[in-house]
Protein backbone atom coordinates (compact mmCIF):
# COMPACT_ATOMS: atom_id res chain seq x y z
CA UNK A 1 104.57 125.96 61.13
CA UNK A 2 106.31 129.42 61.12
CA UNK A 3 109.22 130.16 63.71
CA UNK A 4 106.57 132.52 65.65
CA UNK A 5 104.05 129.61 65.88
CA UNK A 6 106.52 127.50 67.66
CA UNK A 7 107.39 130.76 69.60
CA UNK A 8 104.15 130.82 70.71
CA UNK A 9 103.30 127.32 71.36
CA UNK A 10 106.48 126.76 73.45
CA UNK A 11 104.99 129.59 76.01
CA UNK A 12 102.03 128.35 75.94
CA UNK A 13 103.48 125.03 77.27
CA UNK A 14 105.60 126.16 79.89
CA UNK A 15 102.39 127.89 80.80
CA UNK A 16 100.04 125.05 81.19
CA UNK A 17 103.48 122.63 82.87
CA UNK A 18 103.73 125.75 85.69
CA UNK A 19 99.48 125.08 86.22
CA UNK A 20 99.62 120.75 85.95
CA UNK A 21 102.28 120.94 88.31
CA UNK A 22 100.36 123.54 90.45
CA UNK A 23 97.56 121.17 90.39
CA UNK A 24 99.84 118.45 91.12
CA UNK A 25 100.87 119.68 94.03
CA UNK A 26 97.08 120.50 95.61
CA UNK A 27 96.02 116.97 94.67
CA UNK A 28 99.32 115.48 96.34
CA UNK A 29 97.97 117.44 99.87
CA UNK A 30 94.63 115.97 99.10
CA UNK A 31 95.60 112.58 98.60
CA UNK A 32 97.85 111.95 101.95
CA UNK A 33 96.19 109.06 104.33
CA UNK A 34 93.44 110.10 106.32
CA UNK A 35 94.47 109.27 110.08
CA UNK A 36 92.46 106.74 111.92
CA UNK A 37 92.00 109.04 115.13
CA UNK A 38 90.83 111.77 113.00
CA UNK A 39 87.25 113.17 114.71
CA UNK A 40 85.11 112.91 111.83
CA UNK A 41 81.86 110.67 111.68
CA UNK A 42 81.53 107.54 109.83
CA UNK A 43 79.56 108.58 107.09
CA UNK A 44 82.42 111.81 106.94
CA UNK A 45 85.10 109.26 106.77
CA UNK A 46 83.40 107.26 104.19
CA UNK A 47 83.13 110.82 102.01
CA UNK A 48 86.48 111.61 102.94
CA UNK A 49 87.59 108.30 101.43
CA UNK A 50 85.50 108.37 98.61
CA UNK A 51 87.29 111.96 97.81
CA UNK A 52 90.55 110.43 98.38
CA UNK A 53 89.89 108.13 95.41
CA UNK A 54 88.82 110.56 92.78
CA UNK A 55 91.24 113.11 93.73
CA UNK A 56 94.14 110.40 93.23
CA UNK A 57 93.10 109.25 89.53
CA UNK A 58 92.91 113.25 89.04
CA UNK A 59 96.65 113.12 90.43
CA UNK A 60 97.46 110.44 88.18
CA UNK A 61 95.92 112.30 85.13
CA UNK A 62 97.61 115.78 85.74
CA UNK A 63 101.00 113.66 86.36
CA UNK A 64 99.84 111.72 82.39
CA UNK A 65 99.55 115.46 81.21
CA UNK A 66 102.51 116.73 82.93
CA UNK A 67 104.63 114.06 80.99
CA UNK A 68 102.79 114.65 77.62
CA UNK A 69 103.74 118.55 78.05
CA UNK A 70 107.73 117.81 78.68
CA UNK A 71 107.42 115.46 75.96
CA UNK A 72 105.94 118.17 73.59
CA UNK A 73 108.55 121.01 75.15
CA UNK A 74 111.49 118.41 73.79
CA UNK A 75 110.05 117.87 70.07
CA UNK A 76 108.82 121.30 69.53
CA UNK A 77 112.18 122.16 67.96
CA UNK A 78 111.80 119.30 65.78
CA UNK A 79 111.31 119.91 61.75
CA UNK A 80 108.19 117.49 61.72
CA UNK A 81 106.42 118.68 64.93
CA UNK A 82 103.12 119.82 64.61
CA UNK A 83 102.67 117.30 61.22
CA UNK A 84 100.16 113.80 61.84
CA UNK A 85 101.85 111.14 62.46
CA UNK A 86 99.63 108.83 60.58
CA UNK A 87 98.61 110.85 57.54
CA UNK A 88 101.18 113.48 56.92
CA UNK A 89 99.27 116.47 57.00
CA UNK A 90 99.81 119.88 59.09
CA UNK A 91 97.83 119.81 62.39
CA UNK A 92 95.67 122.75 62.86
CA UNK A 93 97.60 125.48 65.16
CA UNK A 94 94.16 125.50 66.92
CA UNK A 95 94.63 122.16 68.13
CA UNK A 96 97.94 122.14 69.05
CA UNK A 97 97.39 125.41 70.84
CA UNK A 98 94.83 123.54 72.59
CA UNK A 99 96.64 120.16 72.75
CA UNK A 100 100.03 120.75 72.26
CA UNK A 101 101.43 116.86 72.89
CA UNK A 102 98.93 115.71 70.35
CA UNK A 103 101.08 114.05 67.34
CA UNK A 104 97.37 113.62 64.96
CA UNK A 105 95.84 115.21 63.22
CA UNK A 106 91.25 115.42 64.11
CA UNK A 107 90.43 113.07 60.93
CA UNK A 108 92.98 110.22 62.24
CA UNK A 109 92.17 110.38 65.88
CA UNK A 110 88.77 109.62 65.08
């Protein structure tokens, strides 16, 4: 991977950390507890529930992503970032550009 690669890829990470933690930080305001005496019909308070549940395994997911990204950020300097960790072989910049934490390669994830 050439010097401008990494150049690249290490914006592009800081990038997509600045939107996760965005995202992070809606989800965290959707996920607070829904107050008892709030006004809002049974079947309402069932949705809002219901809401409350997928928006906090999003919250976990983005936070999963978040530390996959700062994880990436500290081997990107690394001689052997961007080569599978099974097999050896250079990782497409295509994937890392579009998963930069990924440490395999598309034949030996699958």
């Amino acid at each position: 991977m050439t010097s401008k690669q990494k150049q690249q890829l290490e914006e592009l990470v800081h990038e997509k950390m600045s939107q996760t933690k965005q995202l992070i930080a809606e989800l965290e305001e959707l996920t607070k507890p829904i107050p008892l005496d709030a006004s809002i019909g049974r079947i309402s308070r069932m949705d809002a529930i219901n809401n409350k549940t997928i928006n906090e395994a999003s919250l976990r997911d983005k936070k999963n992503q978040l530390k996959k990204l700062e994880r990436a950020l500290e081997n990107l300097p690394k001689k052997d970032f961007g080569v599978c960790t099974r097999c050896g072989n250079n990782i497409p910049f295509g994937r890392l550009e579009y998963m930069p934490y990924t440490t395999r390669c598309v034949a030996c994830v699958g």
